[in-house]
PDB file of N, CA and C in Angstrom:
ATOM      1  N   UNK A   1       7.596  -4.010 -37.268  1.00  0.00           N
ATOM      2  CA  UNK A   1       7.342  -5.000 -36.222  1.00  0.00           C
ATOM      3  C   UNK A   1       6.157  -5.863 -36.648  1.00  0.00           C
ATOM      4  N   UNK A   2       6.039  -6.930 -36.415  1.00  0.00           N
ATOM      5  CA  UNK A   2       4.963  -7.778 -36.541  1.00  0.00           C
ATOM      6  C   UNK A   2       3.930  -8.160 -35.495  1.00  0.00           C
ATOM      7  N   UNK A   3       2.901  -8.418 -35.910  1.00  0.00           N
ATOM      8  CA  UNK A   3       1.982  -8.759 -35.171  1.00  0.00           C
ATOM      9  C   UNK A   3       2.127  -9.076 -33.673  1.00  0.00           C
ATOM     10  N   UNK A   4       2.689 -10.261 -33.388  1.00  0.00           N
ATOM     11  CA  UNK A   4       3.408 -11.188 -32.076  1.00  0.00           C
ATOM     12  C   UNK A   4       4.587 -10.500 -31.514  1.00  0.00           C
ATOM     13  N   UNK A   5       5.031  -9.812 -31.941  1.00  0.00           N
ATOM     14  CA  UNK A   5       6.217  -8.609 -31.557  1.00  0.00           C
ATOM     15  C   UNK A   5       5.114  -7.138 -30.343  1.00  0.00           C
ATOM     16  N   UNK A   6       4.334  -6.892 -31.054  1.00  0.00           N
ATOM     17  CA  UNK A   6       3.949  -5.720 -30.453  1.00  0.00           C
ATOM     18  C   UNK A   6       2.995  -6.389 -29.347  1.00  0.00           C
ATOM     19  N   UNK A   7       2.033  -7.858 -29.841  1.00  0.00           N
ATOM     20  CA  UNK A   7       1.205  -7.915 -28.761  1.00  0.00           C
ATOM     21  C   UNK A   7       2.033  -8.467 -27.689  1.00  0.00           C
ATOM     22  N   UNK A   8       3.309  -8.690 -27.586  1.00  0.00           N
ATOM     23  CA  UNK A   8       3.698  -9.588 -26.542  1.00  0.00           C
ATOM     24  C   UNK A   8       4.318  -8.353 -25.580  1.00  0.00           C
ATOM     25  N   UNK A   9       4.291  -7.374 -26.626  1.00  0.00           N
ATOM     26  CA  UNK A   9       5.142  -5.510 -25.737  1.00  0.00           C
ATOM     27  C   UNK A   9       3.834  -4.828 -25.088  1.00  0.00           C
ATOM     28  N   UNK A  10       2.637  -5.348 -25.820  1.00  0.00           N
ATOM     29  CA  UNK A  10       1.707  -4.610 -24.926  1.00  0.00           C
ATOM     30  C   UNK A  10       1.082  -5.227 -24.076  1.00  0.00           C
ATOM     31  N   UNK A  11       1.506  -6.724 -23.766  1.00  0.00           N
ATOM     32  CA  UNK A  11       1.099  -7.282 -22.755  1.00  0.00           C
ATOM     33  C   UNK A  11       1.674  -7.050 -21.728  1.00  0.00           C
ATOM     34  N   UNK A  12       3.184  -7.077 -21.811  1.00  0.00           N
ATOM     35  CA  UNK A  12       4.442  -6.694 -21.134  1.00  0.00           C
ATOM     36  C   UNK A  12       4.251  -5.710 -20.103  1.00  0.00           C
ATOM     37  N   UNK A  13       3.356  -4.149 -21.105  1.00  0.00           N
ATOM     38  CA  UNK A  13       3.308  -3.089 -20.538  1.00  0.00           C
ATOM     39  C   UNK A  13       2.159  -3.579 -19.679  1.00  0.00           C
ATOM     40  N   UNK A  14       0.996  -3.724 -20.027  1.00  0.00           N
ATOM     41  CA  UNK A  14      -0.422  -3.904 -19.101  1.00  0.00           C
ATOM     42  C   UNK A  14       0.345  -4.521 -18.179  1.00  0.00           C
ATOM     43  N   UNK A  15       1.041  -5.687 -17.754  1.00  0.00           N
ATOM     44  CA  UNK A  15       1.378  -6.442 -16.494  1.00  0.00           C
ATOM     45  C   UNK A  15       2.142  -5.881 -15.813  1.00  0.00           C
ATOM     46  N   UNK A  16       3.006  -5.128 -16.818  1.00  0.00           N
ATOM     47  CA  UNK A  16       3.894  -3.782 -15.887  1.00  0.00           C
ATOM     48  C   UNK A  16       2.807  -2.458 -15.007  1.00  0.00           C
ATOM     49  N   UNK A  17       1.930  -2.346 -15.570  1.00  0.00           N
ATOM     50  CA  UNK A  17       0.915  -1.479 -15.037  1.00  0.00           C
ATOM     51  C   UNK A  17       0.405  -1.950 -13.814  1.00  0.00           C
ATOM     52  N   UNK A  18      -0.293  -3.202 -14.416  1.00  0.00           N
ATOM     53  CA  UNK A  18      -0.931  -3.662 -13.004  1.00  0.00           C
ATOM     54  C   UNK A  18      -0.158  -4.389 -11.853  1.00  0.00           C
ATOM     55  N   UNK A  19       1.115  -4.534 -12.312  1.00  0.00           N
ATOM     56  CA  UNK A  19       1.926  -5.017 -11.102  1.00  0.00           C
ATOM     57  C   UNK A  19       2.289  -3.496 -10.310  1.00  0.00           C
ATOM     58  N   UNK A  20       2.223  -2.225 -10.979  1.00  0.00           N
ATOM     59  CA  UNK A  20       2.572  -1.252 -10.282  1.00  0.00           C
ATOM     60  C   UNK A  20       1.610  -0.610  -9.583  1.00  0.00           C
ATOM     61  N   UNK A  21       0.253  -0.846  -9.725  1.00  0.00           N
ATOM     62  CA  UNK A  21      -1.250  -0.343  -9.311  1.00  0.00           C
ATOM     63  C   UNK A  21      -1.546  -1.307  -8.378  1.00  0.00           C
ATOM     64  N   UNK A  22      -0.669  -2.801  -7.583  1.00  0.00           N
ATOM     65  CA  UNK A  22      -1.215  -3.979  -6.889  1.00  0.00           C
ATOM     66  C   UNK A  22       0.688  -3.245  -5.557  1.00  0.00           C
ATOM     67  N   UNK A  23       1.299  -3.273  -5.988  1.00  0.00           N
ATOM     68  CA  UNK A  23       2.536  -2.557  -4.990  1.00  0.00           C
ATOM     69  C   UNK A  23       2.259  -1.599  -4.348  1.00  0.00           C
ATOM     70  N   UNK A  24       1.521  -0.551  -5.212  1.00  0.00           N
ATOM     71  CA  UNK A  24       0.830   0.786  -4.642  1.00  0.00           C
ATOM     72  C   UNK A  24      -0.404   0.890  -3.619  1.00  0.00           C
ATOM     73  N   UNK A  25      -1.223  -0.473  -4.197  1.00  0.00           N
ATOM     74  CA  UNK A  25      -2.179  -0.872  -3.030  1.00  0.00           C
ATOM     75  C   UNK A  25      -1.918  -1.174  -2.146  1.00  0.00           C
ATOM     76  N   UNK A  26      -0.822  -2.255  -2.022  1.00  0.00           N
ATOM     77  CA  UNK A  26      -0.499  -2.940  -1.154  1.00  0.00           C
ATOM     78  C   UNK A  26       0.083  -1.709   0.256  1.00  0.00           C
ATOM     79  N   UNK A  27       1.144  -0.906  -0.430  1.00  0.00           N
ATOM     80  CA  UNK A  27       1.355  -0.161   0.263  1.00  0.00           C
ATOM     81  C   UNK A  27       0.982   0.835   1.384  1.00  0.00           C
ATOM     82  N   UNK A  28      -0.563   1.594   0.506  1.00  0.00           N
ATOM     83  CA  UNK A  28      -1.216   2.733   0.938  1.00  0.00           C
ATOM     84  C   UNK A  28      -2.021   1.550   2.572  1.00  0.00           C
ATOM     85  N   UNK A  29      -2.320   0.539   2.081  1.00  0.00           N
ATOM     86  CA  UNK A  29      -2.983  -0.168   3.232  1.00  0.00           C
ATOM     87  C   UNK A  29      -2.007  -0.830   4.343  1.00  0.00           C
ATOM     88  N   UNK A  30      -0.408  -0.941   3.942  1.00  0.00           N
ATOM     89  CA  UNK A  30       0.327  -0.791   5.337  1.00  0.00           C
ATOM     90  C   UNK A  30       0.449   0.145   5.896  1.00  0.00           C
ATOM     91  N   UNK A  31       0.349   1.673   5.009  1.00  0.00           N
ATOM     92  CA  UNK A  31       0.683   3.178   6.082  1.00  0.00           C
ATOM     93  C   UNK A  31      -0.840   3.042   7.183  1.00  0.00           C
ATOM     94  N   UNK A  32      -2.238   2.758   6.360  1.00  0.00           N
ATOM     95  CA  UNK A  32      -3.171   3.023   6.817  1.00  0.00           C
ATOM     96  C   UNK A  32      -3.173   2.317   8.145  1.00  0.00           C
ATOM     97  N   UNK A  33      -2.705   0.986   8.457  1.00  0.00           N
ATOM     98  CA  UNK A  33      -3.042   0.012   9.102  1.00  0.00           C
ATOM     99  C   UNK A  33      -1.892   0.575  10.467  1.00  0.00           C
ATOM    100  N   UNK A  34      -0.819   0.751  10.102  1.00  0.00           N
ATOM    101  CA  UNK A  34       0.511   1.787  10.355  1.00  0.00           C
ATOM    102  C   UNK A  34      -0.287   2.873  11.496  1.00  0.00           C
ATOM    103  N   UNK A  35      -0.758   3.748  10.819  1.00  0.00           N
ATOM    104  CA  UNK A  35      -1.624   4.715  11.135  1.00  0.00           C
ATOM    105  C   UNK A  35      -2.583   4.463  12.385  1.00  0.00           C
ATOM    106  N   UNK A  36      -3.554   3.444  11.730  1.00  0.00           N
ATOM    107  CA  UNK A  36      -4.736   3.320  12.692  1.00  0.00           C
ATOM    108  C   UNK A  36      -4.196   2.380  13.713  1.00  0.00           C
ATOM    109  N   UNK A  37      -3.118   1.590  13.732  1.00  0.00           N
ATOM    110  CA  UNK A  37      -2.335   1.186  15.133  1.00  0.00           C
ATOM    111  C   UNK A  37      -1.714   2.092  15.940  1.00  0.00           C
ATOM    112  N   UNK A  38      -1.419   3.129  15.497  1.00  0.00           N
ATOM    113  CA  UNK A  38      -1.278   4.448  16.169  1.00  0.00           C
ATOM    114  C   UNK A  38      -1.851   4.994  16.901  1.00  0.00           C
ATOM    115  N   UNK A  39      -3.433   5.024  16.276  1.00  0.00           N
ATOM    116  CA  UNK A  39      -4.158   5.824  16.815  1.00  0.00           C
ATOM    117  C   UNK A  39      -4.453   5.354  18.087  1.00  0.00           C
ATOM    118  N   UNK A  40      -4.476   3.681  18.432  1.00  0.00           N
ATOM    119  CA  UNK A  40      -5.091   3.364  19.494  1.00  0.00           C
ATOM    120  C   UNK A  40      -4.163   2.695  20.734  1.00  0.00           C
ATOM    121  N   UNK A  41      -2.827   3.447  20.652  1.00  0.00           N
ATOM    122  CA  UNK A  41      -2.055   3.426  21.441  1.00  0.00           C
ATOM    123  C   UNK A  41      -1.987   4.111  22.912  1.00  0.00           C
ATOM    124  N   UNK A  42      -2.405   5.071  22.692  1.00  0.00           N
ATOM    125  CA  UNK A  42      -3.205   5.687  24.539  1.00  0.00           C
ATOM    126  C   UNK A  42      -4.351   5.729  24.290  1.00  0.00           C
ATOM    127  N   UNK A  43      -4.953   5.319  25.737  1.00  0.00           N
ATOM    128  CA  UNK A  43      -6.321   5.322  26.236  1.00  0.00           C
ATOM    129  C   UNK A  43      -6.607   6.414  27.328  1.00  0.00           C
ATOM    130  N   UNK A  44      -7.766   6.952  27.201  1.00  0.00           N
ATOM    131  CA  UNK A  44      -7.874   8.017  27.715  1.00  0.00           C
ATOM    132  C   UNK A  44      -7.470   8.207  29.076  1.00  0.00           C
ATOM    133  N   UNK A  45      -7.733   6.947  29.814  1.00  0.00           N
ATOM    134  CA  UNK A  45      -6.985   6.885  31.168  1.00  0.00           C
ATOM    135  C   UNK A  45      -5.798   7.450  31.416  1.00  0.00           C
ATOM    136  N   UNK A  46      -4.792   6.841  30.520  1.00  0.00           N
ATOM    137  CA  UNK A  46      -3.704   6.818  30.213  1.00  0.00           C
ATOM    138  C   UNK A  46      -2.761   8.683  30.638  1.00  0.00           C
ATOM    139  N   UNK A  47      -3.663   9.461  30.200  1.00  0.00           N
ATOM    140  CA  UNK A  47      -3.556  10.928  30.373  1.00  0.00           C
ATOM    141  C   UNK A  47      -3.538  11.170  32.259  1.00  0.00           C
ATOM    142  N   UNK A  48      -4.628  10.447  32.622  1.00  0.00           N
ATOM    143  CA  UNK A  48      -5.151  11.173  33.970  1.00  0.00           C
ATOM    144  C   UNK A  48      -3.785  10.509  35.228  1.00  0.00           C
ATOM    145  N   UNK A  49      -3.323   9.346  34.487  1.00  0.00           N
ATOM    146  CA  UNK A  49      -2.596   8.898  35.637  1.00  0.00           C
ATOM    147  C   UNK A  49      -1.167   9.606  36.062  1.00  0.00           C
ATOM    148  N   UNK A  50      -0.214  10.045  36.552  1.00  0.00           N
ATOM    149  CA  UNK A  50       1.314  10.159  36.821  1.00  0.00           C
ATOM    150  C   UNK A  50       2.000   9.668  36.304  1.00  0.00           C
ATOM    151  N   UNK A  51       2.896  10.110  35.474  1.00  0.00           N
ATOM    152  CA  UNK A  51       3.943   9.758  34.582  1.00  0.00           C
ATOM    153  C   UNK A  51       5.643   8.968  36.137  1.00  0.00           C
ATOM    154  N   UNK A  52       5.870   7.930  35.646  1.00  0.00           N
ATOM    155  CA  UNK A  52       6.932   7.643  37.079  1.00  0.00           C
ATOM    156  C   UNK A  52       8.291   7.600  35.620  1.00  0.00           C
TER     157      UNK A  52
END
């Protein structure tokens, strides 16, 4: 292989990397966001009143 052959495969790979390390981010911060909209779905009131 030549020179321009391998650097254009190991660029290939690095952008393959960091496109898979920027999907993975992206992700973990919709479960989180997912999550912490969860959390603030009842208010403590919410318990004391009668269910109709």
């Amino acid at each position: 292989m030549d020179e321009t052959t391998v650097g254009v495969a190991m660029g290939f790979a690095v952008l393959l990397i960091a496109a898979l390390l920027v999907i993975g981010h992206y992700r973990r911060e919709h479960l989180r966001r997912r999550l912490i909209r969860g959390m603030h779905g009842q208010r403590l009131y919410d318990f004391t009143r009668p269910r109709h």
